[in-house]
C-alpha atoms as a PDB file:
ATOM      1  CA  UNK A   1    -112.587  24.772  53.026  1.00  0.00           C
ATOM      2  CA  UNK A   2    -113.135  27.286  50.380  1.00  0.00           C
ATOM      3  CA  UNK A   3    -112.716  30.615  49.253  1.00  0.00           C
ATOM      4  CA  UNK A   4    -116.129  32.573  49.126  1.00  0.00           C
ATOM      5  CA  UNK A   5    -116.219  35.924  47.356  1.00  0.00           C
ATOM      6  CA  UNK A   6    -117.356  36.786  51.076  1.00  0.00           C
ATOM      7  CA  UNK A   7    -114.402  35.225  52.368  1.00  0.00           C
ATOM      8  CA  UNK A   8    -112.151  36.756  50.274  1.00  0.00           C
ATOM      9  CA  UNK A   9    -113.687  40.097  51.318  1.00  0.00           C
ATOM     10  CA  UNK A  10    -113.345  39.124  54.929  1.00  0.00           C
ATOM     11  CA  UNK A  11    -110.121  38.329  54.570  1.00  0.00           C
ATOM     12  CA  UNK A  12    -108.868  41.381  52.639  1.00  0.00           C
ATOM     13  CA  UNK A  13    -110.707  43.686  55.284  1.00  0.00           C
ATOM     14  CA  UNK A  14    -109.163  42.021  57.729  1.00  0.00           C
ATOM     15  CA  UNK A  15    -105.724  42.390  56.354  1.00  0.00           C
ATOM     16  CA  UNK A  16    -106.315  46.145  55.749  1.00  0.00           C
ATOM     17  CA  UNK A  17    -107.122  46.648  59.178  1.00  0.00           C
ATOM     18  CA  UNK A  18    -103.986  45.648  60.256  1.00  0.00           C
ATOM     19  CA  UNK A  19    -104.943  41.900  61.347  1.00  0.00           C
ATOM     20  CA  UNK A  20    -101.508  39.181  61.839  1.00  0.00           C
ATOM     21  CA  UNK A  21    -102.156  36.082  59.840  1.00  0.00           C
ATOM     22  CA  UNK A  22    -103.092  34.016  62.861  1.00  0.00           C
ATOM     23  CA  UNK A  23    -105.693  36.419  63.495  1.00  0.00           C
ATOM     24  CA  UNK A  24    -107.283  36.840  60.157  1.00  0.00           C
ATOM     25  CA  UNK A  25    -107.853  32.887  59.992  1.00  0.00           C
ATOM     26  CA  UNK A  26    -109.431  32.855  63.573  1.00  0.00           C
ATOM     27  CA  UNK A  27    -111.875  35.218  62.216  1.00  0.00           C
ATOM     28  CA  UNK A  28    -112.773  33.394  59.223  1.00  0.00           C
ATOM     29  CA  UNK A  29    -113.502  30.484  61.305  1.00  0.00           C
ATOM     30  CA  UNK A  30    -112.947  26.539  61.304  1.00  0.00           C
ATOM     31  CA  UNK A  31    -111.068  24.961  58.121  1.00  0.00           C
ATOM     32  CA  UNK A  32    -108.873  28.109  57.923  1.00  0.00           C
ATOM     33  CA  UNK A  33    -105.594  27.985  58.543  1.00  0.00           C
ATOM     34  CA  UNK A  34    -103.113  30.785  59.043  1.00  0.00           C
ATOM     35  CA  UNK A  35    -101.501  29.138  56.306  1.00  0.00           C
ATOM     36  CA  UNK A  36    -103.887  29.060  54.193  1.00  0.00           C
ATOM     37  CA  UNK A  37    -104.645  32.929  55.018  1.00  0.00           C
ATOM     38  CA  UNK A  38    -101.166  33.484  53.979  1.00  0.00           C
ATOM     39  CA  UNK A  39    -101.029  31.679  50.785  1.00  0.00           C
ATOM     40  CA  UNK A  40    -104.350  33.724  49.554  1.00  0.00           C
ATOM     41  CA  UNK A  41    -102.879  36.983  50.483  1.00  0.00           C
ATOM     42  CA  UNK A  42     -99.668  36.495  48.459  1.00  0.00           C
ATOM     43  CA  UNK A  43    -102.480  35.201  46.023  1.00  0.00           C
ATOM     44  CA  UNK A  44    -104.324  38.585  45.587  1.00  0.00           C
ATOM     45  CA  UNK A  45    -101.093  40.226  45.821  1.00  0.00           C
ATOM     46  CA  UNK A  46    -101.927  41.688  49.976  1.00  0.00           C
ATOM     47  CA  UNK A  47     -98.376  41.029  51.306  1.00  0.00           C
ATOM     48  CA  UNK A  48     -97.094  44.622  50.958  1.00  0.00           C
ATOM     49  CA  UNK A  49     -98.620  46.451  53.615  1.00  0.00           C
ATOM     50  CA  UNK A  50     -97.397  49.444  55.193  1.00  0.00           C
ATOM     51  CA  UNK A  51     -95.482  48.743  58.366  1.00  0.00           C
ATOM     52  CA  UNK A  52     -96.430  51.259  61.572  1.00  0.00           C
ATOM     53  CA  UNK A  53     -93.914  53.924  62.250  1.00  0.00           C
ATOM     54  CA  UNK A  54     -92.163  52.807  65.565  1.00  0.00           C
ATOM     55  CA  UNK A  55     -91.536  55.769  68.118  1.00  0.00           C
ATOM     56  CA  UNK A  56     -88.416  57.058  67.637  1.00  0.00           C
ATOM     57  CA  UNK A  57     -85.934  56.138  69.961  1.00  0.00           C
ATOM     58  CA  UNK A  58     -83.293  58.048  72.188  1.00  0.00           C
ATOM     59  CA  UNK A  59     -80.097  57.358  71.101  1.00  0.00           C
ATOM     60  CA  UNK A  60     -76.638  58.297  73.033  1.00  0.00           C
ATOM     61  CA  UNK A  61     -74.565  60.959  70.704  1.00  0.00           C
ATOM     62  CA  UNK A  62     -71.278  59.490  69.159  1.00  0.00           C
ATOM     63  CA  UNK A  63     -68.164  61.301  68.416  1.00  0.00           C
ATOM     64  CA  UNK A  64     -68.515  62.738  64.963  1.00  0.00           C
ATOM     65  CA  UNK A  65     -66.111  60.154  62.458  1.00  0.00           C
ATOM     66  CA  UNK A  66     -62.853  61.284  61.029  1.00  0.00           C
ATOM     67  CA  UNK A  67     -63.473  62.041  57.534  1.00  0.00           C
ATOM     68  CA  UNK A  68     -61.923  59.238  54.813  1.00  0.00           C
ATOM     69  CA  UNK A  69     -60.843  59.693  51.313  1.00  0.00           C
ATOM     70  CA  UNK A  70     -61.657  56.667  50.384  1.00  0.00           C
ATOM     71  CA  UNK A  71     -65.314  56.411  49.136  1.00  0.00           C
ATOM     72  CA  UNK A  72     -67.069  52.695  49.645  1.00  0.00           C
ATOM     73  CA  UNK A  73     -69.467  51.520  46.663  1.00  0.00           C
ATOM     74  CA  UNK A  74     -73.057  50.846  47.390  1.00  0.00           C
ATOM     75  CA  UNK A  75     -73.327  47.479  48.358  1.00  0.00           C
ATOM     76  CA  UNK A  76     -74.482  45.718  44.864  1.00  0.00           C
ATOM     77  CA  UNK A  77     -78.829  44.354  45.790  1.00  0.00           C
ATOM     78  CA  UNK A  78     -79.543  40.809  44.932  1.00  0.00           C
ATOM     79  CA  UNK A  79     -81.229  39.699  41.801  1.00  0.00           C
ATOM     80  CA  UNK A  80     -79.742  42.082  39.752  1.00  0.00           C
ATOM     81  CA  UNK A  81     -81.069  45.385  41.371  1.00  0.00           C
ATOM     82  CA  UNK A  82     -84.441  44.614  42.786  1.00  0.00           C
ATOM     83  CA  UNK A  83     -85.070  44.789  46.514  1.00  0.00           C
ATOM     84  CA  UNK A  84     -85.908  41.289  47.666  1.00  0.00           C
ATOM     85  CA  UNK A  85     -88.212  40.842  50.795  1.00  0.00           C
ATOM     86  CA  UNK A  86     -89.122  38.132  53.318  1.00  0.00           C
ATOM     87  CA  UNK A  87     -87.437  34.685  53.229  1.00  0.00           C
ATOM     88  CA  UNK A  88     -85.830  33.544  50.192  1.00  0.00           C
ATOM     89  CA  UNK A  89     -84.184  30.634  51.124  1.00  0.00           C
ATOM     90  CA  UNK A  90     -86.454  28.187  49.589  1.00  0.00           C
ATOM     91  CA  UNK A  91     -86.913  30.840  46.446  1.00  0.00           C
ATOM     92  CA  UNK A  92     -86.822  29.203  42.959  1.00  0.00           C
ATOM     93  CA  UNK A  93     -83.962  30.670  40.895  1.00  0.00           C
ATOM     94  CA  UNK A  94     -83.043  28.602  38.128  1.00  0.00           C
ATOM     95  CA  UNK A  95     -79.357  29.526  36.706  1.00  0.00           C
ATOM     96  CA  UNK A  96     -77.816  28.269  33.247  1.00  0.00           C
ATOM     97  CA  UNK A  97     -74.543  26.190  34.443  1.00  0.00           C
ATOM     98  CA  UNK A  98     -72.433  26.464  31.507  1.00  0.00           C
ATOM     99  CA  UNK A  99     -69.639  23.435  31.410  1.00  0.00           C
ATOM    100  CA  UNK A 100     -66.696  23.561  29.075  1.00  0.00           C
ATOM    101  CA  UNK A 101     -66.078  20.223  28.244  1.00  0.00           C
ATOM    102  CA  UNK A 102     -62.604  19.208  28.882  1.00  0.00           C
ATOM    103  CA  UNK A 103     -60.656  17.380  25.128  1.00  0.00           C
ATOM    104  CA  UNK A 104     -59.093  14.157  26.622  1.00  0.00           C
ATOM    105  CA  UNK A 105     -55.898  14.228  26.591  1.00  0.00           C
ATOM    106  CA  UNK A 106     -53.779  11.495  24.952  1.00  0.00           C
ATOM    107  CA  UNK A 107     -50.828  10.175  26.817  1.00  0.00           C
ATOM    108  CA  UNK A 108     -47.483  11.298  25.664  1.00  0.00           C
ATOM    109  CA  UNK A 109     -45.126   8.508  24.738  1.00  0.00           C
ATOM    110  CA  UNK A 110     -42.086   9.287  25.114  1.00  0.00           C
ATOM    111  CA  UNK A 111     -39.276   6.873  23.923  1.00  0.00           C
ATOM    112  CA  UNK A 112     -37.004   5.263  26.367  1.00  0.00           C
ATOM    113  CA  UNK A 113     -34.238   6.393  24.330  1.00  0.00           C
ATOM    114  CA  UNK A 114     -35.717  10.341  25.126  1.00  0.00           C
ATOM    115  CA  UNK A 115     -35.836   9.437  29.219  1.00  0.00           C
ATOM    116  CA  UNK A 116     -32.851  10.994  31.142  1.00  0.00           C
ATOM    117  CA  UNK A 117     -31.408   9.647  34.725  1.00  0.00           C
ATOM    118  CA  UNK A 118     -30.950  11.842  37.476  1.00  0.00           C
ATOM    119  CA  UNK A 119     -27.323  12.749  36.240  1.00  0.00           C
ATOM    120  CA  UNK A 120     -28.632  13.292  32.871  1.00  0.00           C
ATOM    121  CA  UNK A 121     -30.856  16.276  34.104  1.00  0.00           C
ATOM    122  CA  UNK A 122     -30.874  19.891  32.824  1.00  0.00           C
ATOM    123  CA  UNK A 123     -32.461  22.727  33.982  1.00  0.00           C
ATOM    124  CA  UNK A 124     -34.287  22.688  30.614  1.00  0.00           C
ATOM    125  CA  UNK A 125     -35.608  19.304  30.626  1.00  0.00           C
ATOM    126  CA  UNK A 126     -39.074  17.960  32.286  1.00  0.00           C
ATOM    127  CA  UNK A 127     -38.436  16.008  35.795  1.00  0.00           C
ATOM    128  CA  UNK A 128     -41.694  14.345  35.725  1.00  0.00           C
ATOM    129  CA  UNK A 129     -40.612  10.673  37.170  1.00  0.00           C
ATOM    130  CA  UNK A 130     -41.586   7.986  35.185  1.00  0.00           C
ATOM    131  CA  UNK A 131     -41.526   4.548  36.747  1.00  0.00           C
ATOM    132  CA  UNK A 132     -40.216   2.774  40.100  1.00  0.00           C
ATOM    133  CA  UNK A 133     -37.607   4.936  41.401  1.00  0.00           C
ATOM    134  CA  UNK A 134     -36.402   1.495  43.202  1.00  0.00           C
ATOM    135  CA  UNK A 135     -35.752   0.007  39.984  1.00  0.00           C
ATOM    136  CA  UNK A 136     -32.446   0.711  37.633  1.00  0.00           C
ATOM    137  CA  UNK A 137     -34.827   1.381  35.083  1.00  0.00           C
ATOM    138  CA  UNK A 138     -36.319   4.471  36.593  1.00  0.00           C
ATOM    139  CA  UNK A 139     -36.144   7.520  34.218  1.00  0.00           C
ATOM    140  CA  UNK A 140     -37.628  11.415  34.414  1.00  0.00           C
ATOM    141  CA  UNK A 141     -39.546  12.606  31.101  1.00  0.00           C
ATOM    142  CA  UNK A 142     -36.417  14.541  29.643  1.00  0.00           C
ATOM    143  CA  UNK A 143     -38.950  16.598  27.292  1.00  0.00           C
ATOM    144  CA  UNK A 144     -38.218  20.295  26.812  1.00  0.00           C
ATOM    145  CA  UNK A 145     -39.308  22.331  29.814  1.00  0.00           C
ATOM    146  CA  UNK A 146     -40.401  26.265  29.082  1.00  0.00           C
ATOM    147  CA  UNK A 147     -37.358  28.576  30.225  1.00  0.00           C
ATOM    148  CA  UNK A 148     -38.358  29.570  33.959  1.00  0.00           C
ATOM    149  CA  UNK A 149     -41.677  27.972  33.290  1.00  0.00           C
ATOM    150  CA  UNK A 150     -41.637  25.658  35.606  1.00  0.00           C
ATOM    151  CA  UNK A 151     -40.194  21.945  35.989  1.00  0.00           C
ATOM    152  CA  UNK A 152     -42.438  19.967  33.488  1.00  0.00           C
ATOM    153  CA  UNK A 153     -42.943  19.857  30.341  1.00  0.00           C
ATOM    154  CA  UNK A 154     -46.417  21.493  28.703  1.00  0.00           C
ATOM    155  CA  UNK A 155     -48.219  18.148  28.805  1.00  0.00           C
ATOM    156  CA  UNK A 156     -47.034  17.245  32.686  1.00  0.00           C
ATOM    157  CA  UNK A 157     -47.675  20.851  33.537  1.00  0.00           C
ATOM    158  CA  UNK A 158     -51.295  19.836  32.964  1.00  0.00           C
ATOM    159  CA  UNK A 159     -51.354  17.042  34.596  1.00  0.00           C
ATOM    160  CA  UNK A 160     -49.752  18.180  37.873  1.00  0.00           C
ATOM    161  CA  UNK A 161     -51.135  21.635  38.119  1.00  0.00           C
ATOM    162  CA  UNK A 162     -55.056  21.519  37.788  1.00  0.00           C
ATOM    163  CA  UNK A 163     -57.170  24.169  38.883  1.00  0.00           C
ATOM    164  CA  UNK A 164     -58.666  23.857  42.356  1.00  0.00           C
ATOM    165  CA  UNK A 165     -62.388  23.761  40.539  1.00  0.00           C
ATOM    166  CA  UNK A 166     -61.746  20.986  38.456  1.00  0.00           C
ATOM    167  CA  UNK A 167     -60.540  18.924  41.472  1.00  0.00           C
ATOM    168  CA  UNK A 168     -63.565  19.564  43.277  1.00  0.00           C
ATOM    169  CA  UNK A 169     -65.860  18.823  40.415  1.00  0.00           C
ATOM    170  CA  UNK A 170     -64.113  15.665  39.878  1.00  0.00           C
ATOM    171  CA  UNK A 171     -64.461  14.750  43.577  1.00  0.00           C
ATOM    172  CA  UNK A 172     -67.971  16.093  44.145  1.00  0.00           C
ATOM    173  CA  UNK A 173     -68.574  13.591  41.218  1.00  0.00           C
ATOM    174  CA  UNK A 174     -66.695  10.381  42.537  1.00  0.00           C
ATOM    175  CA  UNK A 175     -69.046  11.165  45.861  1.00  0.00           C
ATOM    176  CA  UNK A 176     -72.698  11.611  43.821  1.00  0.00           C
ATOM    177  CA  UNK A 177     -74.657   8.845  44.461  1.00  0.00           C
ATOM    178  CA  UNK A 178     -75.583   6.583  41.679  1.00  0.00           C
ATOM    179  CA  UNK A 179     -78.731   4.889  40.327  1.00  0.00           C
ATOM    180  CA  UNK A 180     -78.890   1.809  38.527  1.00  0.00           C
END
């Protein structure tokens, strides 16, 4: 199969006149596909064509709406403003993902001589339980909390309260599948 400057003529005649896809390529005979009629016409740039006015249909009057104050926005278009057409599901739209990259943080040490018990607790200390709680040894951080801040210290506060998108990257990654 190819595309003759006859063809081509054919086939934009054809298109002009009104002709579905389907038909076109039965027209242009064996070893054309309506496929392949398709993929020339967005080729040369054919796809627009001007759709026939449909007779206007009778419609059953409404009650008029109340009037609101509030005014809606125009619904924003995709890609930026332009008016996008047909099926786009498969359309090739490359995006730049920009990723922060996240400093490592370093374990705090904190001295056993710093760890509090459960009766040693203030309202201004960290709670952040460190060890067994079954054993005697079992202590809570004891590091300086920010007034009505919440219960942990800065560092702790980090590690206990991470942002819903980090946990899903993190488990979106643990589930990738990986190549050797």
């Amino acid at each position: 199969m190819s595309w003759t400057d006859e063809r081509v003529e054919l086939l934009r005649k054809l298109w002009s006149d009104g002709l579905s896809a389907s038909q076109v390529a039965a027209e242009l005979g064996p070893g054309i596909t309506r496929n392949a009629v398709i993929g020339k016409i967005h080729r040369l740039g054919l796809a627009e064509r001007a759709k026939t006015a449909s007779a206007p249909r009778q419609r059953a009057a409404k009650a008029p709406r109340q009037a609101t104050t509030a005014v809606s926005a125009p619904a924003p278009r995709a890609n930026g403003g332009h008016v996008v057409h047909g099926n786009v599901a498969l359309a090739f739209a490359p995006q730049t993902v920009v990723v922060a990259r996240a400093n490592p943080e370093e374990e705090v040490v904190i001295p056993m001589s710093e760890r509090v018990t459960l009766m040693e607790l203030r309202e201004s200390m960290c709670r952040w339980p460190m060890g067994d709680p079954t054993t005697p040894e079992f202590r809570f951080c004891g590091g300086k909390s920010p007034i009505g801040g919440g219960p942990y210290c800065a560092h702790h506060a980090r590690v206990a309260y991470q942002p819903a998108q980090d946990r899903r990257r993190a488990r979106d990654q643990l589930k990738a599948p990986r190549y050797a």
